[in-house]
C-alpha atoms as a PDB file:
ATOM      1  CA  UNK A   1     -11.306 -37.328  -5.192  1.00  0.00           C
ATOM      2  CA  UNK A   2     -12.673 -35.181  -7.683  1.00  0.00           C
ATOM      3  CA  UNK A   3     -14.037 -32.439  -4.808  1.00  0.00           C
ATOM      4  CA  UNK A   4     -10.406 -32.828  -3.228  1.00  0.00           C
ATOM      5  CA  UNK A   5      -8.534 -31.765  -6.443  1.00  0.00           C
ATOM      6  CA  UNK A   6     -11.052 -28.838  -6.892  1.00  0.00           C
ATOM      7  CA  UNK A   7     -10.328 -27.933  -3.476  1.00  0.00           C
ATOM      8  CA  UNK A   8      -6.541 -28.014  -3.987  1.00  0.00           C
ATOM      9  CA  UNK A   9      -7.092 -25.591  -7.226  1.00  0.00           C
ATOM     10  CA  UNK A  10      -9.777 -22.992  -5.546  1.00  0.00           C
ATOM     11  CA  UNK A  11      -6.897 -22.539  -2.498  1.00  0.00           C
ATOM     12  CA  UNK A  12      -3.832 -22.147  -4.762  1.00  0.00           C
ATOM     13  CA  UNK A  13      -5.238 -19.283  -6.549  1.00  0.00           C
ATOM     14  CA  UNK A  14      -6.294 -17.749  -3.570  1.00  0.00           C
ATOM     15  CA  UNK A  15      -2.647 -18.040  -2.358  1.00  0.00           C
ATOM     16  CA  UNK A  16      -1.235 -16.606  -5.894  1.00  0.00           C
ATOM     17  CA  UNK A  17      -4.300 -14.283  -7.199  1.00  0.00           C
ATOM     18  CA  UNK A  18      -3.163 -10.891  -7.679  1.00  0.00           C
ATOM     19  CA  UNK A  19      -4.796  -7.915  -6.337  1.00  0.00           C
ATOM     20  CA  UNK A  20      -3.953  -5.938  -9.172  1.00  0.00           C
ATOM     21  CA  UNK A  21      -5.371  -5.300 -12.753  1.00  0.00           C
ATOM     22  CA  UNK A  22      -4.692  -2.826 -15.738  1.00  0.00           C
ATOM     23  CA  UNK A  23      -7.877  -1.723 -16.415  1.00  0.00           C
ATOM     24  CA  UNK A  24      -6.475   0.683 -19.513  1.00  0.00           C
ATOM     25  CA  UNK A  25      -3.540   2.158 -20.839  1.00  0.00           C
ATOM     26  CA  UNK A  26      -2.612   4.546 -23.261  1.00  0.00           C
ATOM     27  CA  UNK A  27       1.072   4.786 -25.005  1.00  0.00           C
ATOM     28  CA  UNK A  28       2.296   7.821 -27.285  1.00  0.00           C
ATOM     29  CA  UNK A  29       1.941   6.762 -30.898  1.00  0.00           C
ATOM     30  CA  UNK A  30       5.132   8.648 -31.350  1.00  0.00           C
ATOM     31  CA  UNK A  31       7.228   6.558 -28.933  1.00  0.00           C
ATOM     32  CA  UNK A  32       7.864   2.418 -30.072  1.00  0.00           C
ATOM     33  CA  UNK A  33      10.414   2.500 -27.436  1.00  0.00           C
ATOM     34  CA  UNK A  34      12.420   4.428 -24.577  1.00  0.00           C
ATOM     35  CA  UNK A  35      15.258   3.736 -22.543  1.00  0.00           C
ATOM     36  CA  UNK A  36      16.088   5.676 -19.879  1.00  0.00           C
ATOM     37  CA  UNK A  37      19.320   6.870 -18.267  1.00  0.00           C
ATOM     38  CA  UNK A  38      17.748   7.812 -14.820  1.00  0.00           C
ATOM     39  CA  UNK A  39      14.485   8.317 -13.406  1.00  0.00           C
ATOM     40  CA  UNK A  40      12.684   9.585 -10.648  1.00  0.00           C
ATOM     41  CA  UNK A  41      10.133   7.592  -9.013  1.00  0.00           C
ATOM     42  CA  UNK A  42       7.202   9.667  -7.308  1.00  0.00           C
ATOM     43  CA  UNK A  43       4.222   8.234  -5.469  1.00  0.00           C
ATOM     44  CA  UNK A  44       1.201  11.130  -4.523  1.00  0.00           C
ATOM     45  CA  UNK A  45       0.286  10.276  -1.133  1.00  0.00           C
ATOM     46  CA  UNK A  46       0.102  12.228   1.962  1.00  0.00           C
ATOM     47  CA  UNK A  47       0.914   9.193   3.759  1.00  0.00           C
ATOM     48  CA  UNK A  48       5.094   9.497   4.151  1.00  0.00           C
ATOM     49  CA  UNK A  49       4.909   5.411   5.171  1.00  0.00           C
ATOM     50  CA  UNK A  50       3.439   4.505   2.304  1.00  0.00           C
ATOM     51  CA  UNK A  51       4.891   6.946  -0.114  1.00  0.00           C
ATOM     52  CA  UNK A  52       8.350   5.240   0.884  1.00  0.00           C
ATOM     53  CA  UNK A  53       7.668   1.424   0.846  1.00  0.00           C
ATOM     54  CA  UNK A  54       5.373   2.446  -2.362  1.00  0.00           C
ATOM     55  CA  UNK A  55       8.652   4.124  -3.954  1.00  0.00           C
ATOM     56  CA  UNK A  56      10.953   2.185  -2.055  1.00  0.00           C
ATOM     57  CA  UNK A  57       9.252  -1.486  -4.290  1.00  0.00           C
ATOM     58  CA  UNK A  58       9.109   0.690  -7.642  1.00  0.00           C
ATOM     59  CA  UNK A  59      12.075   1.700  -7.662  1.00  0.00           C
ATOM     60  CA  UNK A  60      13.838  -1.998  -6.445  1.00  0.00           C
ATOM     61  CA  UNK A  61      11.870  -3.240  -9.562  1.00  0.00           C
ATOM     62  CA  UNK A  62      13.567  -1.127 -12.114  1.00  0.00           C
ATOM     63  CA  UNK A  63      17.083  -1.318 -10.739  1.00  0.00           C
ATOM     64  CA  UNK A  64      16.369  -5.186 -11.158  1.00  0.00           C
ATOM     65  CA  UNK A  65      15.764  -4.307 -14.713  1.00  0.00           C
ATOM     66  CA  UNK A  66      18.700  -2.642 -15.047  1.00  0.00           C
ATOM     67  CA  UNK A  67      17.137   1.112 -14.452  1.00  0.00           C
ATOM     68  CA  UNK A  68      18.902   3.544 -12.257  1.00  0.00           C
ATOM     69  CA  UNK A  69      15.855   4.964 -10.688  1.00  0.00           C
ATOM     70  CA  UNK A  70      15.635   7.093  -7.653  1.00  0.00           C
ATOM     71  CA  UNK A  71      13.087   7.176  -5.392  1.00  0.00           C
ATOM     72  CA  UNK A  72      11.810  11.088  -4.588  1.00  0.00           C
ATOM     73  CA  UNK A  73      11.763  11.282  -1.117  1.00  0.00           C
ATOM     74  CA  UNK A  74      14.613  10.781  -1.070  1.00  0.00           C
ATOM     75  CA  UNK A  75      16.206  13.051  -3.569  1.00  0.00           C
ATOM     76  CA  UNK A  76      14.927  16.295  -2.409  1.00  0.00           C
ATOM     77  CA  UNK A  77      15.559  17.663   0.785  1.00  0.00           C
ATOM     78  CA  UNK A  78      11.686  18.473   1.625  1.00  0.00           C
ATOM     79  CA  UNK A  79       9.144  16.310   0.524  1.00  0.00           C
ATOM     80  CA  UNK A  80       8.064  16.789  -3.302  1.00  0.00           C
ATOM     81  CA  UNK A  81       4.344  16.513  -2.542  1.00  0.00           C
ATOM     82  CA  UNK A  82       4.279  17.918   0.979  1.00  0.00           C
ATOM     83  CA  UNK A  83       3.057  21.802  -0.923  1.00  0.00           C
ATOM     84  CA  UNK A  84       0.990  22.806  -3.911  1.00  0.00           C
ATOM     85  CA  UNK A  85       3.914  23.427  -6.619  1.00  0.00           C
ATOM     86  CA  UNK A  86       3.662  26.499  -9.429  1.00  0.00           C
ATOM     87  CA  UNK A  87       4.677  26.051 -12.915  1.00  0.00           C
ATOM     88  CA  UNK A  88       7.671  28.060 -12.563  1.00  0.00           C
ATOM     89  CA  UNK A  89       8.827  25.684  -9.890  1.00  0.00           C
ATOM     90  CA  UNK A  90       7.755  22.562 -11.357  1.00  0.00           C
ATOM     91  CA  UNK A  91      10.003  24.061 -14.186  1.00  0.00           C
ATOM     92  CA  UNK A  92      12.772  25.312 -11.608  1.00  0.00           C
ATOM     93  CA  UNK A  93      12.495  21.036 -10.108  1.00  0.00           C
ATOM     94  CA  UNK A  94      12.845  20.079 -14.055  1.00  0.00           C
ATOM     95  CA  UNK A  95      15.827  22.082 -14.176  1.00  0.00           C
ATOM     96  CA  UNK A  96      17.279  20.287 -11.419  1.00  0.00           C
ATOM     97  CA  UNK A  97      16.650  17.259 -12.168  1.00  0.00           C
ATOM     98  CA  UNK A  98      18.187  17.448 -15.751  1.00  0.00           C
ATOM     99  CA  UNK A  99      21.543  18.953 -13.987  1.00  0.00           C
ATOM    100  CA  UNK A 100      21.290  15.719 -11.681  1.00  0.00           C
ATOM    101  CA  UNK A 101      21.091  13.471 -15.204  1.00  0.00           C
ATOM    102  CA  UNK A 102      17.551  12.325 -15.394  1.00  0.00           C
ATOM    103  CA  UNK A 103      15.380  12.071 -18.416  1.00  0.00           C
ATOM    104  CA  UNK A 104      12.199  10.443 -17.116  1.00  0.00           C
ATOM    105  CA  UNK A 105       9.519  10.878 -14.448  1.00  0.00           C
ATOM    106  CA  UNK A 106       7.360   7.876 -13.337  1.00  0.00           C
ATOM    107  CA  UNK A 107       4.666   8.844 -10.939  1.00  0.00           C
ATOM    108  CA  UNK A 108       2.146   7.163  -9.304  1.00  0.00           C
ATOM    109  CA  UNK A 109      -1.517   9.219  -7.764  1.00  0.00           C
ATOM    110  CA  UNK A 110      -4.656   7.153  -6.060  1.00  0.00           C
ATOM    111  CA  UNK A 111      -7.726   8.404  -8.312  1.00  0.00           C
ATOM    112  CA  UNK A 112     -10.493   6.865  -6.228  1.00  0.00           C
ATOM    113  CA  UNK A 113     -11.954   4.493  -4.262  1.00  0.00           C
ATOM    114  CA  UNK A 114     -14.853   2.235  -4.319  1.00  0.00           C
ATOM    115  CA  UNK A 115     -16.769  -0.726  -3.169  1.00  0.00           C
ATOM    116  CA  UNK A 116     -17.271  -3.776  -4.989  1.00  0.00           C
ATOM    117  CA  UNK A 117     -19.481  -7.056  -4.628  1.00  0.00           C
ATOM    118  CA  UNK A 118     -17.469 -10.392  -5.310  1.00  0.00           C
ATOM    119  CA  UNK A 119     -19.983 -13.214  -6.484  1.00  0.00           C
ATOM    120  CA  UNK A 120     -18.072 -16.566  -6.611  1.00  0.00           C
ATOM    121  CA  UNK A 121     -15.062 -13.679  -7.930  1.00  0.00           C
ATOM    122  CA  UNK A 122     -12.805 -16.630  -5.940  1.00  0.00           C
ATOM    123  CA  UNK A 123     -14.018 -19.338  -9.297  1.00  0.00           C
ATOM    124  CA  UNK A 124     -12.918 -16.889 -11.552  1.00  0.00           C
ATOM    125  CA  UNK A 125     -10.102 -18.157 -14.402  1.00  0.00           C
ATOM    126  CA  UNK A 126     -10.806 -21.634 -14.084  1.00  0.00           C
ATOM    127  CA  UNK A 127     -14.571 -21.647 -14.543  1.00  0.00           C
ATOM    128  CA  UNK A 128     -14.414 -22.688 -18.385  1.00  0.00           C
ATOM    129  CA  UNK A 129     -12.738 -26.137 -16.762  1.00  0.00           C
ATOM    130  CA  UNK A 130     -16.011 -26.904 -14.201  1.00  0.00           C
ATOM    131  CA  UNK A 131     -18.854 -26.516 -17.169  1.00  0.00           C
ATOM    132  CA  UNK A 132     -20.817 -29.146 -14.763  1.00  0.00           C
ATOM    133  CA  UNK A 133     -24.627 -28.359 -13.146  1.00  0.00           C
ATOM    134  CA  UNK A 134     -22.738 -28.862 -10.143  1.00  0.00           C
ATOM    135  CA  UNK A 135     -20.244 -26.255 -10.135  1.00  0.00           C
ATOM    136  CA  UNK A 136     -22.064 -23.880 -11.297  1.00  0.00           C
ATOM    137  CA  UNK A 137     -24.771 -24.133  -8.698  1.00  0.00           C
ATOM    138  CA  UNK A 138     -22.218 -23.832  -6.389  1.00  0.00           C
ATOM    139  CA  UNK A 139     -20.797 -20.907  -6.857  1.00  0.00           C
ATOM    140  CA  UNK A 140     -23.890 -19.119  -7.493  1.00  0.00           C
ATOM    141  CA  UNK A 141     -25.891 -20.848  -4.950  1.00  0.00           C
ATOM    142  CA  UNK A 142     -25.434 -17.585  -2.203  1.00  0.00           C
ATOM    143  CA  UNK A 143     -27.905 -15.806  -4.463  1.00  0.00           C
ATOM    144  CA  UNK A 144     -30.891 -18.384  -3.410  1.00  0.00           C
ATOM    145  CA  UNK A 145     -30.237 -18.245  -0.108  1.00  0.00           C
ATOM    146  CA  UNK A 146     -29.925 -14.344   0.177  1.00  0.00           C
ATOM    147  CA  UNK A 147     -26.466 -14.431   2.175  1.00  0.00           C
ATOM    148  CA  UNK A 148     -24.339 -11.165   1.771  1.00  0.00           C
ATOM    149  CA  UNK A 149     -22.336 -11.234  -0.700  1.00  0.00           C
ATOM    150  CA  UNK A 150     -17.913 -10.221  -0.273  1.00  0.00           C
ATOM    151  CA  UNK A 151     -18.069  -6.540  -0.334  1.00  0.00           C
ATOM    152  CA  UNK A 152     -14.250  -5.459  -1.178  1.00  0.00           C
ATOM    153  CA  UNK A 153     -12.490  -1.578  -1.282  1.00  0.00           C
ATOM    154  CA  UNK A 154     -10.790  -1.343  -4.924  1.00  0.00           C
ATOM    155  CA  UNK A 155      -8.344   1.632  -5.274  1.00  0.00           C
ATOM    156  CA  UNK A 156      -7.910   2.758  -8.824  1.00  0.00           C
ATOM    157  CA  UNK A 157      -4.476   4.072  -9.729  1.00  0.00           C
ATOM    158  CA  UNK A 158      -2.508   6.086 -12.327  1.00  0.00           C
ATOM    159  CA  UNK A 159       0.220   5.783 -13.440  1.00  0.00           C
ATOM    160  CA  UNK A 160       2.450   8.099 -15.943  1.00  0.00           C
ATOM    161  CA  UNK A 161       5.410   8.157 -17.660  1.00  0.00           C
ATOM    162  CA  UNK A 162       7.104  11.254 -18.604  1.00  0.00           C
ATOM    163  CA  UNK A 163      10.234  12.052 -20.519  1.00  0.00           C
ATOM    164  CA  UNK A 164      12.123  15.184 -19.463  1.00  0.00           C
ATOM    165  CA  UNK A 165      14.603  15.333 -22.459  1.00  0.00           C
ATOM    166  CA  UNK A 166      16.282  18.685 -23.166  1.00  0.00           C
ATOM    167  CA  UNK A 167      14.377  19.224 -26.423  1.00  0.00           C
ATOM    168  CA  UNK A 168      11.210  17.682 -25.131  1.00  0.00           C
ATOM    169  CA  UNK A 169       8.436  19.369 -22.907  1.00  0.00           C
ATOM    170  CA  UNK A 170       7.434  17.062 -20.071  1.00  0.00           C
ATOM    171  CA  UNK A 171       5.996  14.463 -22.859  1.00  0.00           C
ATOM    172  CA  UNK A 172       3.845  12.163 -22.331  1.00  0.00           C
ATOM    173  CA  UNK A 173       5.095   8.671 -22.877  1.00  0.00           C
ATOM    174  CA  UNK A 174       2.853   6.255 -21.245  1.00  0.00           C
ATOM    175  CA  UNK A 175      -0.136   6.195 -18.766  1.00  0.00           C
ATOM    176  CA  UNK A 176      -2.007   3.569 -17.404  1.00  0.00           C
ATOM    177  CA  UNK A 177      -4.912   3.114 -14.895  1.00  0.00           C
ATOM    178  CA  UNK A 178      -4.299   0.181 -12.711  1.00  0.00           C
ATOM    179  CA  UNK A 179      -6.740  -1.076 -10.120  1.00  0.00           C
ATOM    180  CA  UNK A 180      -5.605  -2.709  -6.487  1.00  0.00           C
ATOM    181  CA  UNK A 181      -7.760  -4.322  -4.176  1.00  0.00           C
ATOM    182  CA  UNK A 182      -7.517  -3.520  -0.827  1.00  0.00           C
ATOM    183  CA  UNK A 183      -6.312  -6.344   2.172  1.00  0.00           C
ATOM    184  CA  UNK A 184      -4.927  -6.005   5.160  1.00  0.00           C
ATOM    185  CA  UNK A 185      -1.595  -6.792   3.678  1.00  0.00           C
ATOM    186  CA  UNK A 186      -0.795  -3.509   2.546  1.00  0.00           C
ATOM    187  CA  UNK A 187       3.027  -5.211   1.724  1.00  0.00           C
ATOM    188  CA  UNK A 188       1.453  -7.454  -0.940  1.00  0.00           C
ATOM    189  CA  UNK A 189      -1.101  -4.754  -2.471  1.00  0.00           C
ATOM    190  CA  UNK A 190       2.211  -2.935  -3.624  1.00  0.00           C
ATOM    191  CA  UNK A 191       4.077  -6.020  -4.267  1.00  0.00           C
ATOM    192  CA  UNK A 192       1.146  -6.676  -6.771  1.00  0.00           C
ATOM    193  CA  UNK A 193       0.895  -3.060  -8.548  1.00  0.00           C
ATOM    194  CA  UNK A 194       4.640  -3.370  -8.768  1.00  0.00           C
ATOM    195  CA  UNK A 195       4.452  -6.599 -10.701  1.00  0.00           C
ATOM    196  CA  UNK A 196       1.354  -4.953 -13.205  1.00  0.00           C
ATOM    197  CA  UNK A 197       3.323  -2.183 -13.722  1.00  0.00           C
ATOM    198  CA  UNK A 198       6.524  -4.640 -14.219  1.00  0.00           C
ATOM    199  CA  UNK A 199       4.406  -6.394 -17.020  1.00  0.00           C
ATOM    200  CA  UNK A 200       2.883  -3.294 -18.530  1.00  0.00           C
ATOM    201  CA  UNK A 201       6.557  -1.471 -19.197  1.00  0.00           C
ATOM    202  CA  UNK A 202       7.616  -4.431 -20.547  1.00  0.00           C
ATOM    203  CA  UNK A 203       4.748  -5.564 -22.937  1.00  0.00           C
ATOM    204  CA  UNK A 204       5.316  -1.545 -24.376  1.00  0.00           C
ATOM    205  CA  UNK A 205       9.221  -1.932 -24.288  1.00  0.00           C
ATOM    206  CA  UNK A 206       9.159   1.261 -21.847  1.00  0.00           C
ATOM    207  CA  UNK A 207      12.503   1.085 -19.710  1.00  0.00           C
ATOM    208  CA  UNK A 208      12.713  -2.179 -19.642  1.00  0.00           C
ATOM    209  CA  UNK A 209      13.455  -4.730 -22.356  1.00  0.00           C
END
C-alpha cells in the first residue's frame, strides 16, 4: 500500500513538474514598483514559429493581468530581429514606439545551451518525506549498477525589462535569467517560462499586481 501511494506521488509530479526555474534575478534598487501603460513584447530568435507562439503566450499572460502588451512581430511591418539594428535606429524604433504610447520593453534572448545529468532529479521535492534506507537506495541505486544516467538539454534564458519613459534612457528595470528544460513539447516549455516569468513580475510588483 505504502509502494502504491509512493507511486501515485512520483507520477503526479511528473505530470505537474515544471520545466522552468529562475536561476537569478536582478531588480533596479531605484524602482519598488512599475505599472505600465503598454508594452512591447520581443522574443530573439531566428526561428519566426517560435518567436510567435513564444510572444504570442507572453503577451496572453499580461493582458490576463490586465497589461496591454503587444507582441513585436506583429507591430512592425518587417521583423524587429530579422537585421543587425544601429543606435540611431534603435533610437529612431524608440521614437516610434513612444508616438504609438508605450513605456516598456520586455524581451526575451536564449543565452546558451547545455547538457545536464538527472540522478533520481524525478525524487526531487519530496525526498525530506522518504528519509527511509529504502528510498534512498532506490533512487541512487543506478550508480551501483553503472546504468546511464538521464542526460537532458537545459536552455538558459534572459529576460529584461526596460522602461522607455520620455525622461528616462532605456532603463533598466528588471532582468532575470531563467532556465527551461528541453522536451519534445515545445507548447509546454513556453507554457512553463511564461508561468516563471508570471511569478517573478509579480513577487517584484513589475506590471502586474
Amino acid at each position: 500500500m505504502k509502494n502504491l501511494v509512493l507511486l501515485i506521488l512520483l507520477l503526479s509530479m511528473c505530470f505537474n513538474c515544471s520545466t522552468s526555474k529562475t536561476v537569478k534575478s536582478f531588480k533596479n534598487p531605484e524602482t519598488e514598483t512599475f505599472y505600465t501603460n503598454k508594452i512591447l513584447v520581443i522574443g530573439m530568435t531566428a526561428d519566426v514559429d517560435l518567436r510567435r507562439e513564444f510572444e504570442k503566450k507572453v503577451s496572453k499572460m499580461l493582458e490576463n493581468n490586465n497589461v496591454i502588451a503587444v507582441k513585436s512581430i506583429d507591430f512592425f511591418e518587417q521583423s524587429f530581429v530579422d537585421n543587425a539594428k544601429t543606435i540611431e535606429e534603435l533610437n529612431a524604433i524608440e521614437t516610434q514606439l513612444l508616438t504609438a504610447g508605450f513605456d516598456a520593453i520586455i524581451l526575451t534572448k536564449v543565452t546558451g545551451k547545455q547538457e545536464k545529468v538527472a540522478f533520481g532529479d524525478y525524487y526531487k521535492n519530496i525526498e525530506d518525506k522518504f528519509k527511509t534506507f529504502e528510498d534512498y537506495y532506490y533512487k541512487n541505486q543506478n550508480i551501483c549498477q553503472n546504468k546511464d544516467p538521464e542526460v537532458y538539454i537545459v536552455y538558459s534564458t534572459q529576460t529584461t525589462l526596460y522602461c522607455i519613459c520620455p525622461d528616462k534612457e532605456r532603463e533598466l528595470l528588471w532582468q532575470a535569467n531563467i532556465e527551461v528544460a528541453k522536451t519534445k513539447n515545445t507548447q509546454k516549455n513556453i507554457s512553463d517560462y511564461t508561468k516563471t516569468l508570471y511569478y517573478n513580475l509579480k513577487e517584484n510588483k513589475l506590471l502586474i499586481f
